[in-house]
Protein backbone atom coordinates (compact mmCIF):
# COMPACT_ATOMS: atom_id res chain seq x y z
CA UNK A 1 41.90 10.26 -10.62
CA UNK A 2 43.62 10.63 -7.04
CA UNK A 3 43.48 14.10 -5.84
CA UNK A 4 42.95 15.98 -2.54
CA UNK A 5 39.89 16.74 -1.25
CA UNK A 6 39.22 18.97 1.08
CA UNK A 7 35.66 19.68 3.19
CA UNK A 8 34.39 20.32 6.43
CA UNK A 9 33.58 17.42 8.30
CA UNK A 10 31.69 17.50 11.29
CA UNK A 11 32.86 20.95 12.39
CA UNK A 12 36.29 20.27 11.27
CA UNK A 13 38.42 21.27 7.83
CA UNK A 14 39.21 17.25 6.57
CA UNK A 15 41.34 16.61 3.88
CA UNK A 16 42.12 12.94 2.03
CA UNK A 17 43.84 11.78 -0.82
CA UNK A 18 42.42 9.63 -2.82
CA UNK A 19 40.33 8.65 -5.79
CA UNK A 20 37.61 11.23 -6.22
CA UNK A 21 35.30 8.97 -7.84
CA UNK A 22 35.59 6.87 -4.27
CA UNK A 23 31.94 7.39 -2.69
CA UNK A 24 31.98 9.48 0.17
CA UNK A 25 30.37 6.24 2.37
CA UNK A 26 33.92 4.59 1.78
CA UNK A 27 35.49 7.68 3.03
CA UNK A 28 34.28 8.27 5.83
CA UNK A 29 34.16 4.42 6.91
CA UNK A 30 37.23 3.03 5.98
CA UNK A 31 39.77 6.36 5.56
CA UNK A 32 38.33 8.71 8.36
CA UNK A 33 36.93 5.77 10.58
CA UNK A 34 33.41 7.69 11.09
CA UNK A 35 31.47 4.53 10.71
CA UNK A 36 27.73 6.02 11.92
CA UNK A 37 26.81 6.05 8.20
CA UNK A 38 25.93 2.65 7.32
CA UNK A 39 26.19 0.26 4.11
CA UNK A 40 23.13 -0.81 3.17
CA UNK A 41 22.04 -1.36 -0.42
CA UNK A 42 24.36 0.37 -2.30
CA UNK A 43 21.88 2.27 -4.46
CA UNK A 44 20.71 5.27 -2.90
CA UNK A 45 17.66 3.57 -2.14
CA UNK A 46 17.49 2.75 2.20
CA UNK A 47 18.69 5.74 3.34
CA UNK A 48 21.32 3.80 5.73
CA UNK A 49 24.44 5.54 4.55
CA UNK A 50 22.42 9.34 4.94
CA UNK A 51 24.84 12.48 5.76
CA UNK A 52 23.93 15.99 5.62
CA UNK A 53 26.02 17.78 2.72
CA UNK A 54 25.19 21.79 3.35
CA UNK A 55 21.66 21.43 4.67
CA UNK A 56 20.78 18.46 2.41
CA UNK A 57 20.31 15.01 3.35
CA UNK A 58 22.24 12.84 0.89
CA UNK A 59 22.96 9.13 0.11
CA UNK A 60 26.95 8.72 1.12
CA UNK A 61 26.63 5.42 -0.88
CA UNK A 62 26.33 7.00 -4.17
CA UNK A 63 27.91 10.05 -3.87
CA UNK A 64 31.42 10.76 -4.95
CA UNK A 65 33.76 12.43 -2.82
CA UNK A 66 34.94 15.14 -4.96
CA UNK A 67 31.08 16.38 -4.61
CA UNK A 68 31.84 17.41 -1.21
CA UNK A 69 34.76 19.56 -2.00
CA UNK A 70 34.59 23.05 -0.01
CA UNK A 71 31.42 22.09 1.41
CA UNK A 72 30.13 20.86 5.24
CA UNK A 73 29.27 17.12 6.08
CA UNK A 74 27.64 16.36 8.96
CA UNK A 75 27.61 12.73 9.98
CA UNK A 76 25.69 11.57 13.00
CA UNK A 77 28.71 11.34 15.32
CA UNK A 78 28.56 15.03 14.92
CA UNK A 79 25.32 16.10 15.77
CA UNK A 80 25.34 16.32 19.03
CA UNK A 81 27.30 19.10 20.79
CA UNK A 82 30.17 19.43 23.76
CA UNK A 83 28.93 15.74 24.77
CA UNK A 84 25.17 16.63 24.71
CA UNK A 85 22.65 14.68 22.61
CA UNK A 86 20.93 16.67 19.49
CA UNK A 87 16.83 17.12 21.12
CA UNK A 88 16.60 14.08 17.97
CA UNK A 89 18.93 12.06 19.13
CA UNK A 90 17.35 12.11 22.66
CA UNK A 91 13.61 12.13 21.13
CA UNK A 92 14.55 8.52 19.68
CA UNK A 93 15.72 7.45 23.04
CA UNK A 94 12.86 8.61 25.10
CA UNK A 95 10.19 7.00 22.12
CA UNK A 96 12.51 3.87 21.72
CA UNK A 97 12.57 5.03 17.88
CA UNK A 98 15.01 2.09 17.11
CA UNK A 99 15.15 -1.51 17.53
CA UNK A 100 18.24 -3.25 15.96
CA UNK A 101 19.62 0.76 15.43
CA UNK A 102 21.02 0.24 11.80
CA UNK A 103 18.96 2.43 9.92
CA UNK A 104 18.46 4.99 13.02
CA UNK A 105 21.66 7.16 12.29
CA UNK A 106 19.98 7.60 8.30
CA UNK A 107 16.89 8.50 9.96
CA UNK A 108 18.06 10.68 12.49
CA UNK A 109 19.71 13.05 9.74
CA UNK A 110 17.19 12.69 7.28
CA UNK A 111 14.93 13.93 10.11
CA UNK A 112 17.69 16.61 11.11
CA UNK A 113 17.32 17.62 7.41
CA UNK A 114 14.04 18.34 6.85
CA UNK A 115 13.41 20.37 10.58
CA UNK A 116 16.40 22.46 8.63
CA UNK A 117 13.54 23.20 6.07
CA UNK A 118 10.79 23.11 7.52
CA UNK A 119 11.25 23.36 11.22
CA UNK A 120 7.20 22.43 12.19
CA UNK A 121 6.35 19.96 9.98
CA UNK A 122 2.93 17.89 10.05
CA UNK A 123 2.08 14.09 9.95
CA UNK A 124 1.93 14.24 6.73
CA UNK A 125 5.41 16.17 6.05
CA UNK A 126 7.40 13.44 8.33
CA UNK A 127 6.04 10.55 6.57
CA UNK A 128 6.83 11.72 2.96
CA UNK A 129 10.55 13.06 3.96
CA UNK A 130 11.22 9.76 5.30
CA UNK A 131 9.49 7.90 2.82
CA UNK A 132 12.37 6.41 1.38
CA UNK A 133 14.67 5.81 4.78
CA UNK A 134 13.84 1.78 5.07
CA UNK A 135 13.36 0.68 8.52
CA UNK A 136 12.97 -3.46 8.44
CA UNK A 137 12.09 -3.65 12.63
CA UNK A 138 8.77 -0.91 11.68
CA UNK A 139 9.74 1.16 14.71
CA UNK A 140 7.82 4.14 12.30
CA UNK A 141 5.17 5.05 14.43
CA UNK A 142 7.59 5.56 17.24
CA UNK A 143 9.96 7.55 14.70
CA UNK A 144 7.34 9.67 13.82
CA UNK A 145 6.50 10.87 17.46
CA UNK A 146 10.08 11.21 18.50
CA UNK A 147 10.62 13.56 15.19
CA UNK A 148 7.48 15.49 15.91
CA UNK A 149 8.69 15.95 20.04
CA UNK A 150 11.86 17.09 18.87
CA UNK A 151 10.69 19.72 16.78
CA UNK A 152 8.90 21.32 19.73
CA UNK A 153 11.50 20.77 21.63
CA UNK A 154 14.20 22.77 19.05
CA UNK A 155 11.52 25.30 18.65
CA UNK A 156 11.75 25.52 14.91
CA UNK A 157 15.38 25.86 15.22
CA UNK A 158 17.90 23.09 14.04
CA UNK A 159 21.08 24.15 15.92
């Protein structure tokens, strides 16, 4: 059924018409032109197409738009602030935390979601959040050190 939709996106109150079945990936690609989120499998299971919805990291692929009604989406294009990298966005440039970059967006916000929860997490915490984020180039160990270094470097705050 086509209806209106309405959500913050990225900081700013978005509103589209269209199917609300239509998965929010689709959305944000192809009617909003945010294109950070990524197609991957198509089944919730890579963690390519990952967006924050509240303070939860969620799978854009298989989640309808009309889920998002009234609430906040954060995509990576709007992480960063007033032109500055988020401290995770620059801790995966300083540890080269990305090779061919597809999956990195997913993992950035996956990563951005669970410092939101738990904003010192240990070896152990980092590996099981991003358990199911695929990353085909194995940059993980390098993922794993730029997630820890930006926690200290957010001081158990998310911003």
């Amino acid at each position: 059924m086509q209806r209106t939709v309405s959500f913050t996106l990225n900081g700013k109150p978005t509103s589209v018409t269209v199917d609300d079945e239509r998965m929010l990936l689709w959305v944000l690609r192809n009617d909003l032109g945010i294109t950070g989120a990524k197609f991957g499998c198509g089944t919730a299971l890579c963690g390519a197409c990952t967006v924050i919805v509240g303070k939860d990291a969620v799978r854009s692929c298989s989640t309808p738009i009309r889920d998002v009604a009234g609430k906040r989406v954060l995509t990576i294009e709007g992480l960063g602030k007033d032109g500055q990298l988020h401290p995770i966005q620059k801790a995966f440039l300083k540890h080269h935390a990305f090779q061919c970059g597809y999956c990195t967006p997913g993992m950035i916000l996956n990563a951005y979601a669970l410092l939101l929860k738990k904003p010192q997490p240990t070896h152990a915490d980092i590996v099981g959040h991003l358990d199911d984020n695929l990353c085909r180039c194995g940059s993980h160990v390098r993922i794993i050190a730029a997630i820890q270094e930006a926690a200290s470097a957010m001081k158990g705050g998310a911003r």
